[in-house]
Protein backbone atom coordinates (compact mmCIF):
# COMPACT_ATOMS: atom_id res chain seq x y z
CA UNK A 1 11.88 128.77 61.20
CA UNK A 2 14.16 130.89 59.53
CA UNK A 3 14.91 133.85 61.73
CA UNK A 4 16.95 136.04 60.04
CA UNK A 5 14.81 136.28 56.88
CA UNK A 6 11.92 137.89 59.66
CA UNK A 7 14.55 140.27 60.84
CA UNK A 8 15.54 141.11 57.57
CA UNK A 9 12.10 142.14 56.30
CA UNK A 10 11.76 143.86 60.16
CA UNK A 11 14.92 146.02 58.66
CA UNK A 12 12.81 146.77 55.39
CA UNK A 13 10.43 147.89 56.96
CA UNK A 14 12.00 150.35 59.53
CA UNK A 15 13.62 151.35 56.45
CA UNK A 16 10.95 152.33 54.84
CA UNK A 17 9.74 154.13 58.29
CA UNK A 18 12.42 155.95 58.45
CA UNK A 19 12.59 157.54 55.45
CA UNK A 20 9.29 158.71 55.54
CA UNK A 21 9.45 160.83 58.80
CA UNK A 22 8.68 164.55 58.52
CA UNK A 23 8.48 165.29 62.15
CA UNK A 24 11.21 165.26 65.07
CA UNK A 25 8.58 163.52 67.51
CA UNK A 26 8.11 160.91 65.38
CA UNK A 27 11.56 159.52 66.20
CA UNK A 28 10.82 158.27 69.70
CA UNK A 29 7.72 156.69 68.86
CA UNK A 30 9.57 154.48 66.38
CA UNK A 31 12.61 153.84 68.15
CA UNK A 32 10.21 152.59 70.80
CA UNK A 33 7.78 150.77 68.69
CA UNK A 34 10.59 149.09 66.95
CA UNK A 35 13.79 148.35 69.40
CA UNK A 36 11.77 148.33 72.98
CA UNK A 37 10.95 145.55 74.88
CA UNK A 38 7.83 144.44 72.72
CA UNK A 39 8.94 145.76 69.29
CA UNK A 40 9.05 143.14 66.28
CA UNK A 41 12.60 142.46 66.84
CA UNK A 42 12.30 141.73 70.27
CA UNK A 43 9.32 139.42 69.34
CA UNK A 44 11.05 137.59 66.61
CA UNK A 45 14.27 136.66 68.56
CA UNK A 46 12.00 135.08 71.23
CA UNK A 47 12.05 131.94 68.85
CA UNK A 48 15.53 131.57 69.32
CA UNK A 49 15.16 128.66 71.71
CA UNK A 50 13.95 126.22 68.69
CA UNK A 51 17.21 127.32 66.97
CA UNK A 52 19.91 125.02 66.85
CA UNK A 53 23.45 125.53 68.97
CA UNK A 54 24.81 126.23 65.83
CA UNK A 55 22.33 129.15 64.08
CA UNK A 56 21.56 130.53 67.83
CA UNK A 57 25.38 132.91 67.53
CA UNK A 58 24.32 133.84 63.98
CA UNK A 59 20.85 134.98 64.72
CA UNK A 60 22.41 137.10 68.07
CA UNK A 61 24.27 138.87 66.13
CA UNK A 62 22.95 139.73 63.07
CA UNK A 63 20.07 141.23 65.74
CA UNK A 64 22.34 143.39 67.32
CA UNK A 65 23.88 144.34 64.19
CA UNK A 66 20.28 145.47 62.86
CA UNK A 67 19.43 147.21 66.59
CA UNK A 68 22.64 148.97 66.17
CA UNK A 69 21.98 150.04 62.43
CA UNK A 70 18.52 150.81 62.76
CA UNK A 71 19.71 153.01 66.13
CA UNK A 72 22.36 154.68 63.67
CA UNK A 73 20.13 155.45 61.24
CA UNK A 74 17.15 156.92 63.49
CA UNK A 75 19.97 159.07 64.81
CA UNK A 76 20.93 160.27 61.80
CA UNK A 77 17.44 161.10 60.17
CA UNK A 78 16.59 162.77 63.97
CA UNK A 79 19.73 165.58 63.27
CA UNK A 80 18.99 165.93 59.31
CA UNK A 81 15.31 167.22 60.90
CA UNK A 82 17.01 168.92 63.94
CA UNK A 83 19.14 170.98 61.06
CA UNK A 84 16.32 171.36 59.16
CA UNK A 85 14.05 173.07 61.79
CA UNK A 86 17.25 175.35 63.23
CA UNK A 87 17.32 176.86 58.95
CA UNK A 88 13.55 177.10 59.12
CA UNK A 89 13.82 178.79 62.91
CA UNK A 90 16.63 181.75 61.30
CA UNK A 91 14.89 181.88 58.50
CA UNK A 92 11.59 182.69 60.18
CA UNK A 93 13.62 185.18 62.47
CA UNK A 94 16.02 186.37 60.17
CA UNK A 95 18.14 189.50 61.29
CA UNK A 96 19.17 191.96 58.39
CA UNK A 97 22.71 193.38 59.89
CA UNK A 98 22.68 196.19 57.27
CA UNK A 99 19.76 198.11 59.00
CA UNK A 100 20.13 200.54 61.75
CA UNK A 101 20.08 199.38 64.97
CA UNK A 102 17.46 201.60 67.81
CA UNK A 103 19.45 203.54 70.01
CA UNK A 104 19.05 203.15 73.39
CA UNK A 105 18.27 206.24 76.02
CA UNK A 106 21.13 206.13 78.26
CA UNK A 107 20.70 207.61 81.63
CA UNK A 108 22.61 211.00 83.13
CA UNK A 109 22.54 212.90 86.08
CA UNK A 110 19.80 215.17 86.95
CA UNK A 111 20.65 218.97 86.31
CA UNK A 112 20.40 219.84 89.99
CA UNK A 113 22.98 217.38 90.80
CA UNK A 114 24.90 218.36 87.59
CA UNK A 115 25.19 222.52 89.30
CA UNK A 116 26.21 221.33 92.38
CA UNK A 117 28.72 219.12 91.46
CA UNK A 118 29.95 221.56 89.14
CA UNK A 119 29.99 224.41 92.28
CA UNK A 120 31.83 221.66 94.67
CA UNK A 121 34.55 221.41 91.89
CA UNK A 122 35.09 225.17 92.00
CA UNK A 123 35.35 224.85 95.59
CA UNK A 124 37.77 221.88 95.85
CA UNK A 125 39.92 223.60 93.71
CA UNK A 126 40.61 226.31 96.10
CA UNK A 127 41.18 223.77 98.79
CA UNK A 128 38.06 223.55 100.50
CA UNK A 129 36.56 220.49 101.54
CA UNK A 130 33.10 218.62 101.35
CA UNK A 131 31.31 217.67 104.89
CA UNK A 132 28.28 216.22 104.82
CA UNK A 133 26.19 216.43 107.52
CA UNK A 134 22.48 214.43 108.57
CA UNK A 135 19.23 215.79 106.85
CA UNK A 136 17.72 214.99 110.83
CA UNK A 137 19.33 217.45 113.26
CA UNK A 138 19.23 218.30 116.79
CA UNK A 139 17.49 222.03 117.61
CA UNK A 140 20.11 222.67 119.58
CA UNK A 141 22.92 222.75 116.30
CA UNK A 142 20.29 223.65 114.02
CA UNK A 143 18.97 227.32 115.74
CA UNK A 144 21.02 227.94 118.97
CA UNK A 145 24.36 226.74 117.47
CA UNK A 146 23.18 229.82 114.72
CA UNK A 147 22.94 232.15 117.20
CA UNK A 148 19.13 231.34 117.65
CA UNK A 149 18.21 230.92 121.09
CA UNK A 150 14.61 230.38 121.65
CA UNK A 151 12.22 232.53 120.85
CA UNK A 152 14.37 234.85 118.31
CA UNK A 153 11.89 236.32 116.02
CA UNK A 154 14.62 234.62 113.37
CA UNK A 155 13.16 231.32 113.93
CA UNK A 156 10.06 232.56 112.45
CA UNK A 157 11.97 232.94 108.87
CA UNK A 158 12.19 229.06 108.84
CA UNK A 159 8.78 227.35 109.19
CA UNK A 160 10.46 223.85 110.40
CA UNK A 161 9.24 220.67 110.27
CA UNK A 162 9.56 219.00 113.82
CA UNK A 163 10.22 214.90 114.17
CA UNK A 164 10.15 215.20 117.90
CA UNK A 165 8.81 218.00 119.34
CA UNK A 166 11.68 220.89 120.40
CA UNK A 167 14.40 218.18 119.70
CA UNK A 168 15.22 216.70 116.16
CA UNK A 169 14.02 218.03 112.86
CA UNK A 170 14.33 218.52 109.44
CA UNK A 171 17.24 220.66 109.35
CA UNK A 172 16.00 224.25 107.92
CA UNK A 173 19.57 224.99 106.82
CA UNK A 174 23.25 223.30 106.02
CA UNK A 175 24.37 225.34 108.49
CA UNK A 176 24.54 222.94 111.48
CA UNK A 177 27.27 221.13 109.37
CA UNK A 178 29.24 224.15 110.02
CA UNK A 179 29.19 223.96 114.04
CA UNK A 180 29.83 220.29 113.82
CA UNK A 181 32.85 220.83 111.44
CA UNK A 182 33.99 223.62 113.81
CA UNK A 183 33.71 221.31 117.10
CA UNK A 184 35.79 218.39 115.24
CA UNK A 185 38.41 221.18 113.59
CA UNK A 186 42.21 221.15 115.03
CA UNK A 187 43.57 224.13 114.28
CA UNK A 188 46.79 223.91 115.29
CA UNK A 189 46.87 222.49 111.41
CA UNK A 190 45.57 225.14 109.74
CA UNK A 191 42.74 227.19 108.60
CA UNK A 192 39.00 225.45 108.13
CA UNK A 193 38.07 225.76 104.77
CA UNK A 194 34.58 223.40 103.90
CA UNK A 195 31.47 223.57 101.69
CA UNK A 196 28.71 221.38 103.26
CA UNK A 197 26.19 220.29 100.34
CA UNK A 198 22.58 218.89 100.65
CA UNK A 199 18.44 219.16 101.12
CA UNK A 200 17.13 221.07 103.46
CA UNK A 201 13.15 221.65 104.59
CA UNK A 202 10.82 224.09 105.35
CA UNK A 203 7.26 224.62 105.43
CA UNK A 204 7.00 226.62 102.52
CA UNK A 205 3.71 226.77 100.25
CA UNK A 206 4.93 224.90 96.70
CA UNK A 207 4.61 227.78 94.29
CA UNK A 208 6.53 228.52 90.90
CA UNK A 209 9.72 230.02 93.17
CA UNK A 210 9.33 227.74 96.40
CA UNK A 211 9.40 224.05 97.84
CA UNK A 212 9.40 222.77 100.82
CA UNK A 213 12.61 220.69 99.60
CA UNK A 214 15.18 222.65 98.35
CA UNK A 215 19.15 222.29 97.80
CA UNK A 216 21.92 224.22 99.84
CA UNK A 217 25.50 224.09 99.76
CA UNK A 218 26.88 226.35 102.63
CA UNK A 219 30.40 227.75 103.02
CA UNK A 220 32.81 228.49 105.54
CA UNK A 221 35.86 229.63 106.34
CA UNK A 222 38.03 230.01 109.40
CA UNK A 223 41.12 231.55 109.72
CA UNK A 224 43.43 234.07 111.46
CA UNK A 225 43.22 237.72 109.65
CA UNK A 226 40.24 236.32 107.70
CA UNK A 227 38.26 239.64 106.64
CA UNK A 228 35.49 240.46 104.23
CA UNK A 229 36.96 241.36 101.02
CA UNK A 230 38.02 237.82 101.32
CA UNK A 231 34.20 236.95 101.00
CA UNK A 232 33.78 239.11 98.47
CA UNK A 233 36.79 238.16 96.20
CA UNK A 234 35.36 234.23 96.63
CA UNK A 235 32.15 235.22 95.61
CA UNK A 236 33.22 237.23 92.65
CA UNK A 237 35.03 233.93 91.27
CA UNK A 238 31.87 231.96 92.11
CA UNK A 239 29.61 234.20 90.14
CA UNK A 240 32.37 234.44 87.21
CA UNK A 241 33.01 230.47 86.81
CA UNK A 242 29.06 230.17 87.02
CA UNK A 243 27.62 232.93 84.77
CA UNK A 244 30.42 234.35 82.89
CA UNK A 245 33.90 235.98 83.37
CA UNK A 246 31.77 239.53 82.49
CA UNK A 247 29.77 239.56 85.53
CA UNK A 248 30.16 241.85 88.65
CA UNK A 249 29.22 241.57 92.41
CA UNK A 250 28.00 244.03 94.44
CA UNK A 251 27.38 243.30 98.58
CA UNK A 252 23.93 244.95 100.41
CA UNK A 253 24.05 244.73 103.90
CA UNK A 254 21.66 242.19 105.46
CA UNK A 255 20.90 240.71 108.43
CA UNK A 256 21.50 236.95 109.44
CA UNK A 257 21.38 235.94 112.73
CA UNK A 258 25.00 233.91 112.85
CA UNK A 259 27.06 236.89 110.79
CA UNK A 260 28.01 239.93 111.66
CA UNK A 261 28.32 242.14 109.03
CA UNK A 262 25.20 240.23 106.99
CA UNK A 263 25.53 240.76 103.30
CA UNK A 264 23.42 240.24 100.13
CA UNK A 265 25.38 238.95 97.12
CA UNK A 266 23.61 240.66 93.60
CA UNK A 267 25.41 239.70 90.32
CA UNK A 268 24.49 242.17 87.04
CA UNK A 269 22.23 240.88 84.99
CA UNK A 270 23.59 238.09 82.68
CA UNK A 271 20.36 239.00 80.10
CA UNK A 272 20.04 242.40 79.78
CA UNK A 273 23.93 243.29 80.88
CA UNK A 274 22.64 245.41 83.54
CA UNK A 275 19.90 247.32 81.37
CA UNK A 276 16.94 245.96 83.17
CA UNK A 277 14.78 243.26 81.78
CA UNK A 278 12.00 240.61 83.35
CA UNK A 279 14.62 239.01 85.28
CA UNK A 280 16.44 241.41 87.05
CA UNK A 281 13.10 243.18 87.32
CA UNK A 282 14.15 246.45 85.90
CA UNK A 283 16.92 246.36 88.52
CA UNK A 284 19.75 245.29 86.07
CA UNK A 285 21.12 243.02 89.42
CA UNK A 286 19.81 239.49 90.60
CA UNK A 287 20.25 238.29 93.98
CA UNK A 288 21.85 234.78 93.98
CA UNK A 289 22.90 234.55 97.90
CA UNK A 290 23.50 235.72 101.33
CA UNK A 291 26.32 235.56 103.60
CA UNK A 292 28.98 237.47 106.03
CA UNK A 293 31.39 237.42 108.89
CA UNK A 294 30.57 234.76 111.26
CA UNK A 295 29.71 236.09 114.50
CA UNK A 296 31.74 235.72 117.54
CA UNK A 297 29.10 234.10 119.47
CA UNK A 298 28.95 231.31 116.80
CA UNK A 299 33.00 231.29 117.07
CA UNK A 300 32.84 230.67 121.00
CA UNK A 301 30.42 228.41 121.20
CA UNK A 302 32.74 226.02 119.35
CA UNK A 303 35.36 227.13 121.70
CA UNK A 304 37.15 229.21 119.03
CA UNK A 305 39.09 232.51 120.26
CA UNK A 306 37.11 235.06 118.35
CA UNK A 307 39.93 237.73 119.34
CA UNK A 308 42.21 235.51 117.50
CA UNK A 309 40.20 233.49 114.69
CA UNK A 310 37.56 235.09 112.36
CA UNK A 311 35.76 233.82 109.57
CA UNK A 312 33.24 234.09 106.44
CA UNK A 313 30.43 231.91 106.01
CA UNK A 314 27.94 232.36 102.88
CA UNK A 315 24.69 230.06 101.38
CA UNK A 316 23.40 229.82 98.26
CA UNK A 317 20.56 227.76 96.55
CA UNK A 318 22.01 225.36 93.70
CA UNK A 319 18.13 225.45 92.60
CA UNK A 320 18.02 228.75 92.27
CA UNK A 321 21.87 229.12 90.48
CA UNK A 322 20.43 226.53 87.93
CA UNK A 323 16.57 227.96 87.21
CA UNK A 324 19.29 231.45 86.70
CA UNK A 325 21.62 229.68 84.93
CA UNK A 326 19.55 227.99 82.68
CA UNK A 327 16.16 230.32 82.46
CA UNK A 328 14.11 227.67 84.42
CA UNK A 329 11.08 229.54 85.44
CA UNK A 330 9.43 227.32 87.78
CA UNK A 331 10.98 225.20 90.48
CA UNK A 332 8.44 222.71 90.22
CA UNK A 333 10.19 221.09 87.04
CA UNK A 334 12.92 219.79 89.21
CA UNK A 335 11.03 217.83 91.05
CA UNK A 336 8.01 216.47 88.47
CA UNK A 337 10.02 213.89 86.48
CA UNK A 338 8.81 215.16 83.49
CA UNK A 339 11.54 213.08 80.37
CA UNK A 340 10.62 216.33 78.65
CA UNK A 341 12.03 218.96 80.96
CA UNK A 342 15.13 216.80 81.67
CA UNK A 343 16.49 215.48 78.77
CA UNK A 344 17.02 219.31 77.55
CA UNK A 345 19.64 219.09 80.02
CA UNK A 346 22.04 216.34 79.15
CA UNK A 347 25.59 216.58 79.98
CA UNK A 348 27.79 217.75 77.08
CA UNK A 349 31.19 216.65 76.47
């Protein structure tokens, strides 16, 4: 029985197999069908035990020199087809680098956010602070710590929204901030100068100039020899920085329960330069805040000396600055998420 001449027309024959594969799965099946346990070259070598001592070496290994070549070459043909089926994957997905790639939307801060921030920075450069305070307060630092004891007909300008009935609520106001910042304030080092940014609630009907969310950002300052004009010369640098270096002030007295003197802030008409238009309402002015001296009683109950220590506190709406500002008409667009109404207010520079 001559071995070897079997094995060598095994070889042709893988050969032959070999060459002829199109297909990457078609490897394995002849790798397995050929050089497993019951291929043809397994099969053929089980004669060896008829073999003399002498032809049994020779037939061993000119077997495992066939296993090994036939291994080499199914290797081979498998990454000629694995290259082959990578050129026909990127040419199938081919990417032309000359064309213009799609630009991405990138995100930016909401114009609400973008006026505020842009009011804190005024502030921080004239040394105030920024003290945040809880959007759940106590009644007690939310009305009587503002000078509103119960049943002050005041109380009945914020429509509140109670959690707990008499006790914690949705704080009408950033003022509370103020008596907490006065309670924790030593000052034996120095004057108290904050702004206290942040939401407040009340139980206002949603309309085009109304919400019952809104933004605040309170002020306050306490001080020895602290005095009105100081307000308004604040105020006037506010309203320049925010609307223009032309605009003027002018203060109407008011009434707010934790200031005595209360004052309106007006600012002339940034559209019509004081003529009178649509939104001044023929007036030529446009309210943008309130404010005044904070009264004693709001002093003392912080245990400041009010014969020694005075102060200025003042509110305004960063809402309302921006639908100014930027001739938003209805207050509703803040808060709708419309792409539309906010990308016309991406951040320049």
């Amino acid at each position: 029985m001559d071995i070897i001449a079997d094995l060598k027309k095994i070889e042709q024959t893988i050969q032959e197999k070999v060459q002829s594969i199109g297909r990457l799965e078609d490897i394995q099946d002849i790798r397995v069908k050929y050089l497993g346990k019951k291929g043809p070259i397994t099969e053929a070598l089980r004669h060896m035990k008829d073999l003399s001592a002498e032809e049994r070496p020779k037939v061993g290994a000119y077997a495992n020199q066939l296993k090994n070549k036939v291994s080499s070459a199914l290797q081979e043909k498998e990454e000629v087809l694995e290259q082959e089926a990578l050129k026909a994957k990127l040419e199938a997905e081919s990417l032309d680098v000359t064309l213009p790639g799609k630009r991405h939307q990138m995100g930016y801060r909401h114009i609400i956010s973008q006026v505020m921030e842009e009011i804190e920075d005024l502030f921080l450069a004239q040394g105030y602070k920024i003290v945040n305070g809880t959007e759940l307060e106590s009644d007690y630092y939310n009305f009587k710590r503002m000078n509103l004891p119960e049943n002050h007909p005041a109380r009945d300008m914020q429509d509140t929204f109670y959690i707990e009935e008499d006790k914690v609520l949705l704080r009408t106001h950033t003022s509370p901030v103020q008596a907490h910042a006065m309670d924790a304030h030593d000052f034996s080092k120095g004057p108290l100068q904050m702004i206290s940014p942040g939401k407040v609630y009340r139980r206002d009907a949603d309309d085009a100039t109304h919400s019952h969310q809104f933004h605040q950002i309170e002020g306050l300052v306490v001080a020895e020899n602290v005095g009105l004009a100081d307000l308004k010369g604040t105020l006037e640098l506010f309203a320049k920085h925010m609307f223009g270096e032309e605009r003027q002030i002018r203060l109407r007295p008011s009434y707010f329960p934790f200031t005595e003197p209360s004052v309106e802030i007006d600012i002339s008409c940034f559209k019509c330069e004081g003529k009178g238009c649509n939104i001044c309402k023929g007036s030529g002015w446009i309210e943008i805040l309130g404010g005044g001296m904070v009264h004693p009683n709001v002093l003392e109950m912080s245990g400041i000396d009010s014969s020694k220590y005075s102060g200025y506190a003042f509110g305004l709406g960063p809402d309302r600055v921006a639908m100014l500002k930027y001739g938003i008409e209805d207050i509703r667009h803040f808060y709708q998420n419309d792409l539309r109404f906010v990308r016309q207010f991406q951040e320049r520079g």
